[in-house]
N, C-alpha and C. Protein backbone atom coordinates (compact mmCIF):
# COMPACT_ATOMS: atom_id res chain seq x y z
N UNK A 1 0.86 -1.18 0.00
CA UNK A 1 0.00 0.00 0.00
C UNK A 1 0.90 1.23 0.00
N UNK A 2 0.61 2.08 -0.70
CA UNK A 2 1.56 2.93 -0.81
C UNK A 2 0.79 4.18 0.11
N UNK A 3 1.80 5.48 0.39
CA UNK A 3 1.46 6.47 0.94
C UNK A 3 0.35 6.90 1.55
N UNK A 4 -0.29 7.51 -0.13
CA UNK A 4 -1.65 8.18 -0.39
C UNK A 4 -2.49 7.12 -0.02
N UNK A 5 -2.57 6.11 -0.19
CA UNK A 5 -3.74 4.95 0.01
C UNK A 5 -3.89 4.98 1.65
N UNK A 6 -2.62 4.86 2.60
CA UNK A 6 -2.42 4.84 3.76
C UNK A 6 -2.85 6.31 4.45
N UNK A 7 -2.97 7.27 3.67
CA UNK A 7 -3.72 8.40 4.18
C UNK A 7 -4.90 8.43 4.11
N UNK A 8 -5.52 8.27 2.85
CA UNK A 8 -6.73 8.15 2.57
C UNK A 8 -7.28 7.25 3.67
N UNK A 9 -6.99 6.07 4.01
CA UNK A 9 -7.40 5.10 5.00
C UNK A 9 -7.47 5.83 6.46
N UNK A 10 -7.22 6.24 6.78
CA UNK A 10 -6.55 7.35 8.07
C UNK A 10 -8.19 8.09 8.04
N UNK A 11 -8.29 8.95 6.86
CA UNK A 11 -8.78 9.84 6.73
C UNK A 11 -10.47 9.28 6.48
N UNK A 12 -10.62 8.12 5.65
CA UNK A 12 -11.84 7.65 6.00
C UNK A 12 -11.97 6.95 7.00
N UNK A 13 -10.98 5.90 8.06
CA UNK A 13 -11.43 5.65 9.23
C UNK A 13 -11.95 6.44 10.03
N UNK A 14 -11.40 8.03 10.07
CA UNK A 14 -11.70 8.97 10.80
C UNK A 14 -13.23 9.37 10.33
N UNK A 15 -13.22 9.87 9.21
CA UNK A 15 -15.04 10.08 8.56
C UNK A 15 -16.13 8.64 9.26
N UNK A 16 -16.01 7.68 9.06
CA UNK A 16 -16.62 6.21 9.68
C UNK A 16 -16.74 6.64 11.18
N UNK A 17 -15.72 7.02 11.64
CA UNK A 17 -15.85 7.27 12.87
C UNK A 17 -16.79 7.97 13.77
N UNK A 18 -16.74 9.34 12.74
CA UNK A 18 -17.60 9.84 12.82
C UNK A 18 -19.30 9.57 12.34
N UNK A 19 -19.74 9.10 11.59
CA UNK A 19 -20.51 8.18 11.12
C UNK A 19 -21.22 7.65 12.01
N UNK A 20 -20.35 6.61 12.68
CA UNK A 20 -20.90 5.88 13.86
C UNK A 20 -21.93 6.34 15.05
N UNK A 21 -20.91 7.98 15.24
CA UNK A 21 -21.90 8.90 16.06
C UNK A 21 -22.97 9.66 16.09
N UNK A 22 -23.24 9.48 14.56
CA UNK A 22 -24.42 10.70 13.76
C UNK A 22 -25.07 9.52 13.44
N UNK A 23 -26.61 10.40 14.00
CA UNK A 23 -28.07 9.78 12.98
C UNK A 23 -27.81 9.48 11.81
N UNK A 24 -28.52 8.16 11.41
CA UNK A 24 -28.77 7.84 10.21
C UNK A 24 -28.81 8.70 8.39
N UNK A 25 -29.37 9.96 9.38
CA UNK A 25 -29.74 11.34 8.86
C UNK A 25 -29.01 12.23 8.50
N UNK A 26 -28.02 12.25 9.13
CA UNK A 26 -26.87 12.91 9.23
C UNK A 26 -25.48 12.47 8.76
N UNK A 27 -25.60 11.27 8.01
CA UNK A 27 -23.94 10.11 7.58
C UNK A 27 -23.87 11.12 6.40
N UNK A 28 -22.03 10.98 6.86
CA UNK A 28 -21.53 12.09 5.65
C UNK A 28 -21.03 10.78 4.27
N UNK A 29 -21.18 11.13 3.19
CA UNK A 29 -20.66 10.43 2.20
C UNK A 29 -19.03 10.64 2.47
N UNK A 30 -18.94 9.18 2.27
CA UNK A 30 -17.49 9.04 2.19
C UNK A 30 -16.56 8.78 0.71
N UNK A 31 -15.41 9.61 0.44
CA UNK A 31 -14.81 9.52 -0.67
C UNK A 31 -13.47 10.81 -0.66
N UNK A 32 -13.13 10.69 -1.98
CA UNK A 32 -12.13 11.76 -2.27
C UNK A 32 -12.31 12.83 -2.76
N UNK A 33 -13.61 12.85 -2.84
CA UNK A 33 -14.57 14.60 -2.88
C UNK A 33 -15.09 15.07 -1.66
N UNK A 34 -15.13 13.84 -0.62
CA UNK A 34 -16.13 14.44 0.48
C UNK A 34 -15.94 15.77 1.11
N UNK A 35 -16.65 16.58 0.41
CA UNK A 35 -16.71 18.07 1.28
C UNK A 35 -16.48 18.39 2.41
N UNK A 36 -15.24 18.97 3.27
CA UNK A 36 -15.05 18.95 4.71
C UNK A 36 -15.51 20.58 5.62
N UNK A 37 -15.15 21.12 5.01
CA UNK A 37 -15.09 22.73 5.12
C UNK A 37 -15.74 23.72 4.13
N UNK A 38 -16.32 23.65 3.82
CA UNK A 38 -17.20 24.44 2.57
C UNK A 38 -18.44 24.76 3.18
N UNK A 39 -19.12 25.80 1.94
CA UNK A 39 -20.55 26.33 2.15
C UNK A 39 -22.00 24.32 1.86
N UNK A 40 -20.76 23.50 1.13
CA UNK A 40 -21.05 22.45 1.05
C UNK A 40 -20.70 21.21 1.72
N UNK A 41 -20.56 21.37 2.60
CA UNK A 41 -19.74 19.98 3.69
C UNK A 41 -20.97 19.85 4.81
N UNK A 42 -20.96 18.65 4.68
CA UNK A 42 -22.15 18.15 5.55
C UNK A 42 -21.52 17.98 7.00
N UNK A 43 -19.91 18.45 7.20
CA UNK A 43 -19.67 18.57 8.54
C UNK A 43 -19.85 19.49 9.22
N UNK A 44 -20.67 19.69 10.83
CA UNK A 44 -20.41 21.37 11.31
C UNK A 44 -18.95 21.61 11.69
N UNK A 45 -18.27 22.52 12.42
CA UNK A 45 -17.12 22.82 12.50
C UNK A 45 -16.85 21.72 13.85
N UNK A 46 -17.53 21.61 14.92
CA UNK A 46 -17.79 19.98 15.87
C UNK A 46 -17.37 19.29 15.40
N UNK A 47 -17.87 18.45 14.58
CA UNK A 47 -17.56 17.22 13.58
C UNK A 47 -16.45 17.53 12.59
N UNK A 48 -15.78 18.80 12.38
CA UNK A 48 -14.47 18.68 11.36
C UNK A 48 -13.33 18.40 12.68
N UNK A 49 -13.75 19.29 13.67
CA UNK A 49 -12.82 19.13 14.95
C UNK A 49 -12.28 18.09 15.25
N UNK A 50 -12.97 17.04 15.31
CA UNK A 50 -13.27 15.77 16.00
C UNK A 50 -12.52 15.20 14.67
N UNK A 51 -12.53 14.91 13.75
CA UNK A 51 -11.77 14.14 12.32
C UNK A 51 -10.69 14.74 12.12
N UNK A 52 -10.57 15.86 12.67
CA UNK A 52 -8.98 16.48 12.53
C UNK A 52 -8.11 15.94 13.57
N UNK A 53 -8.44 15.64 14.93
CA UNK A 53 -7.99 14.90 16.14
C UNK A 53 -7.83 13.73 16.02
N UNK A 54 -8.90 13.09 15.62
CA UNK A 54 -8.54 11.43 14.89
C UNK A 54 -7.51 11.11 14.15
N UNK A 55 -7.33 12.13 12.64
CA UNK A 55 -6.45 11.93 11.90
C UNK A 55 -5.12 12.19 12.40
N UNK A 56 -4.94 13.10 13.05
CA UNK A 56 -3.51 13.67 14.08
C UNK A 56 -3.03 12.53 14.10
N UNK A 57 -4.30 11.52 15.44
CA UNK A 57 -3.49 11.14 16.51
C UNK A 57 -3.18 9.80 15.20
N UNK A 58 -3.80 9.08 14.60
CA UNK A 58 -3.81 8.81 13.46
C UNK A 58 -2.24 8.36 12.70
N UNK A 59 -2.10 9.51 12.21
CA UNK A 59 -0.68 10.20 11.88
C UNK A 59 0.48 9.72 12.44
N UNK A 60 -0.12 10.46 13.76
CA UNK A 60 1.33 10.16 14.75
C UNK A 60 1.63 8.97 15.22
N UNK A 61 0.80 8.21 15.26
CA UNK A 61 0.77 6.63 15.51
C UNK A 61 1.27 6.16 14.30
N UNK A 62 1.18 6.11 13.15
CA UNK A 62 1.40 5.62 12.28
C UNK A 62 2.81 5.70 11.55
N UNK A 63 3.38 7.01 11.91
CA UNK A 63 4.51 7.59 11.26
C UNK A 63 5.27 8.01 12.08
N UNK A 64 4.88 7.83 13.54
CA UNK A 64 6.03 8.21 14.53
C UNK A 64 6.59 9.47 14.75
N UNK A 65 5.18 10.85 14.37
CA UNK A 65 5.57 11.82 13.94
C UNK A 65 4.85 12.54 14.62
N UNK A 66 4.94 13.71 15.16
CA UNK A 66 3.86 14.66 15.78
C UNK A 66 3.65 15.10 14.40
N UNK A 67 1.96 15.15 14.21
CA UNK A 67 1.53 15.91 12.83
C UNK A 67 0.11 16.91 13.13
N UNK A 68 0.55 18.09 13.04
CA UNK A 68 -0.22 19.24 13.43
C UNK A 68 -0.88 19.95 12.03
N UNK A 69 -2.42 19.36 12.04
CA UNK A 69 -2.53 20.11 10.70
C UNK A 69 -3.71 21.39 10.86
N UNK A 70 -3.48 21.80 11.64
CA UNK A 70 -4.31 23.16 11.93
C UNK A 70 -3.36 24.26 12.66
N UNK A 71 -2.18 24.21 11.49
CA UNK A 71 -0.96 25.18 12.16
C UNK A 71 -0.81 26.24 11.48
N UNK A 72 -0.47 27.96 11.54
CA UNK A 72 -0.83 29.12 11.08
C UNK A 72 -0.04 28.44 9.15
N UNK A 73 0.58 27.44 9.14
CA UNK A 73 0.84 26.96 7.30
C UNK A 73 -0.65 26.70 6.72
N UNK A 74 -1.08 25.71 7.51
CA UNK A 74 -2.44 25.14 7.17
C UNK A 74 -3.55 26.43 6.56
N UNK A 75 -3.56 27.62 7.80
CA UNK A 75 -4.44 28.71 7.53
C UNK A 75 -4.13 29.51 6.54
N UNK A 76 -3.23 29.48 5.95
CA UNK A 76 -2.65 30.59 5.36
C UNK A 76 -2.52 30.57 3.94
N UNK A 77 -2.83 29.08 3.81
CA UNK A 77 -2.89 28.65 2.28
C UNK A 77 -4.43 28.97 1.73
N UNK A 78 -4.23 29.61 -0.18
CA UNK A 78 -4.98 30.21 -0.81
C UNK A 78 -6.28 29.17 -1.04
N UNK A 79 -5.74 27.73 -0.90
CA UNK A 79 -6.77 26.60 -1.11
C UNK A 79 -6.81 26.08 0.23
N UNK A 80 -7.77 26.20 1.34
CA UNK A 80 -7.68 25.58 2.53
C UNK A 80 -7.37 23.86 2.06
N UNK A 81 -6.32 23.23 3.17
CA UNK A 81 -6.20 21.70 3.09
C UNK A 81 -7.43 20.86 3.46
N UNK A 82 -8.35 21.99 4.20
CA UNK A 82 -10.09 21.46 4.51
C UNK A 82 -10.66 21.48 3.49
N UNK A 83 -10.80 21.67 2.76
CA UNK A 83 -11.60 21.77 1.31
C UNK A 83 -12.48 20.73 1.30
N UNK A 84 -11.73 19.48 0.85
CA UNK A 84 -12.35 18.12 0.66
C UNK A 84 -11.37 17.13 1.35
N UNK A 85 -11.57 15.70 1.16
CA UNK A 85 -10.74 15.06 1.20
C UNK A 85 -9.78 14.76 0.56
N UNK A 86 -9.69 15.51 -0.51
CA UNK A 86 -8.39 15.03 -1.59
C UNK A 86 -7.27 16.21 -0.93
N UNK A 87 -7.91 16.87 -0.66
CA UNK A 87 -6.73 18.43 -0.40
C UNK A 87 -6.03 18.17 0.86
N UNK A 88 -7.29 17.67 1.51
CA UNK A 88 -6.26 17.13 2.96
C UNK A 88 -5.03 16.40 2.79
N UNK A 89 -5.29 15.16 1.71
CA UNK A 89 -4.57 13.98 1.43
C UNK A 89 -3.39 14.45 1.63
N UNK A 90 -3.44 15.67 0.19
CA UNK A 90 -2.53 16.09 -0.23
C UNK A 90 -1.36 16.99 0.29
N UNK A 91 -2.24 17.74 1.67
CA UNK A 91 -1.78 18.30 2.29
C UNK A 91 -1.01 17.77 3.13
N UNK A 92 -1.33 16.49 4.33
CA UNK A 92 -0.51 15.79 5.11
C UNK A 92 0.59 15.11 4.11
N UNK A 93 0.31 14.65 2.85
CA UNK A 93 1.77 13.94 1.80
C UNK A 93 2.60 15.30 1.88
N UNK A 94 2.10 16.59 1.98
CA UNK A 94 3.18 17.69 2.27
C UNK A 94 4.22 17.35 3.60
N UNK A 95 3.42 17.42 4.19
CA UNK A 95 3.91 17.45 5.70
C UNK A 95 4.52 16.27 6.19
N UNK A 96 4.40 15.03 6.00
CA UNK A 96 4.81 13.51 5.75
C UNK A 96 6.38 13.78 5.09
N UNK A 97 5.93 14.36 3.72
CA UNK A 97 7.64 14.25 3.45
C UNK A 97 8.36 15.35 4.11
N UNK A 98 7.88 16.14 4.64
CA UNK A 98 9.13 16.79 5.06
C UNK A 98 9.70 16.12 6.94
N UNK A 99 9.08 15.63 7.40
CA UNK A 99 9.07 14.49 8.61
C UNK A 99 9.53 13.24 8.65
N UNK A 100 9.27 12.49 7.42
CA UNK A 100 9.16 11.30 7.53
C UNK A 100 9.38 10.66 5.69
N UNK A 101 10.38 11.17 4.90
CA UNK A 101 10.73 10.64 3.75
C UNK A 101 10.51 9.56 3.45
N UNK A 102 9.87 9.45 2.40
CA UNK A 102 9.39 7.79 2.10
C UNK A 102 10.42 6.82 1.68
């Protein structure tokens, strides 16, 4: 399994996770579009909180790395790494290689 697959996994265990805790009514679609932060994301800012903490601790378990992704880099970029799930991906493969070279 390479990298990105191993993030992505991270990142939908964390969405499932959340899942588990929400009404029937309320399950966010899971994928590499899923809207996280937008005028379109079926998460409130609660529920992005909570999947951003998962994925951390996530991270750091996995890669032996403290990985902080709500740090003034994260905010400051013209495309938030919240966007969707692909941006996140893409964003921690930022932060991964500069920590933890594949």
């Amino acid at each position: 399994m390479d990298r990105r697959e191993q993030v992505l996994g991270i990142i939908y265990a964390a969405l499932e996770s959340l899942n588990a805790e929400l009404s029937e009514d309320r399950q966010v679609e899971i994928g590499p579009t899923t809207a996280l932060f937008s005028p379109d994301a079926a998460l409130d800012s609660l529920s992005l909180v909570s999947v951003i903490i998962d994925v951390e601790t996530a991270l750091t378990m996995e890669w032996d790395a403290p990985i902080s992704l709500t740090d003034d880099r994260a905010m400051a970029r013209a495309i938030s790494p919240f966007d969707d799930v692909g941006t996140l991906t893409d964003y921690i493969l930022e932060l991964l290689a500069e920590v933890s070279p594949a």
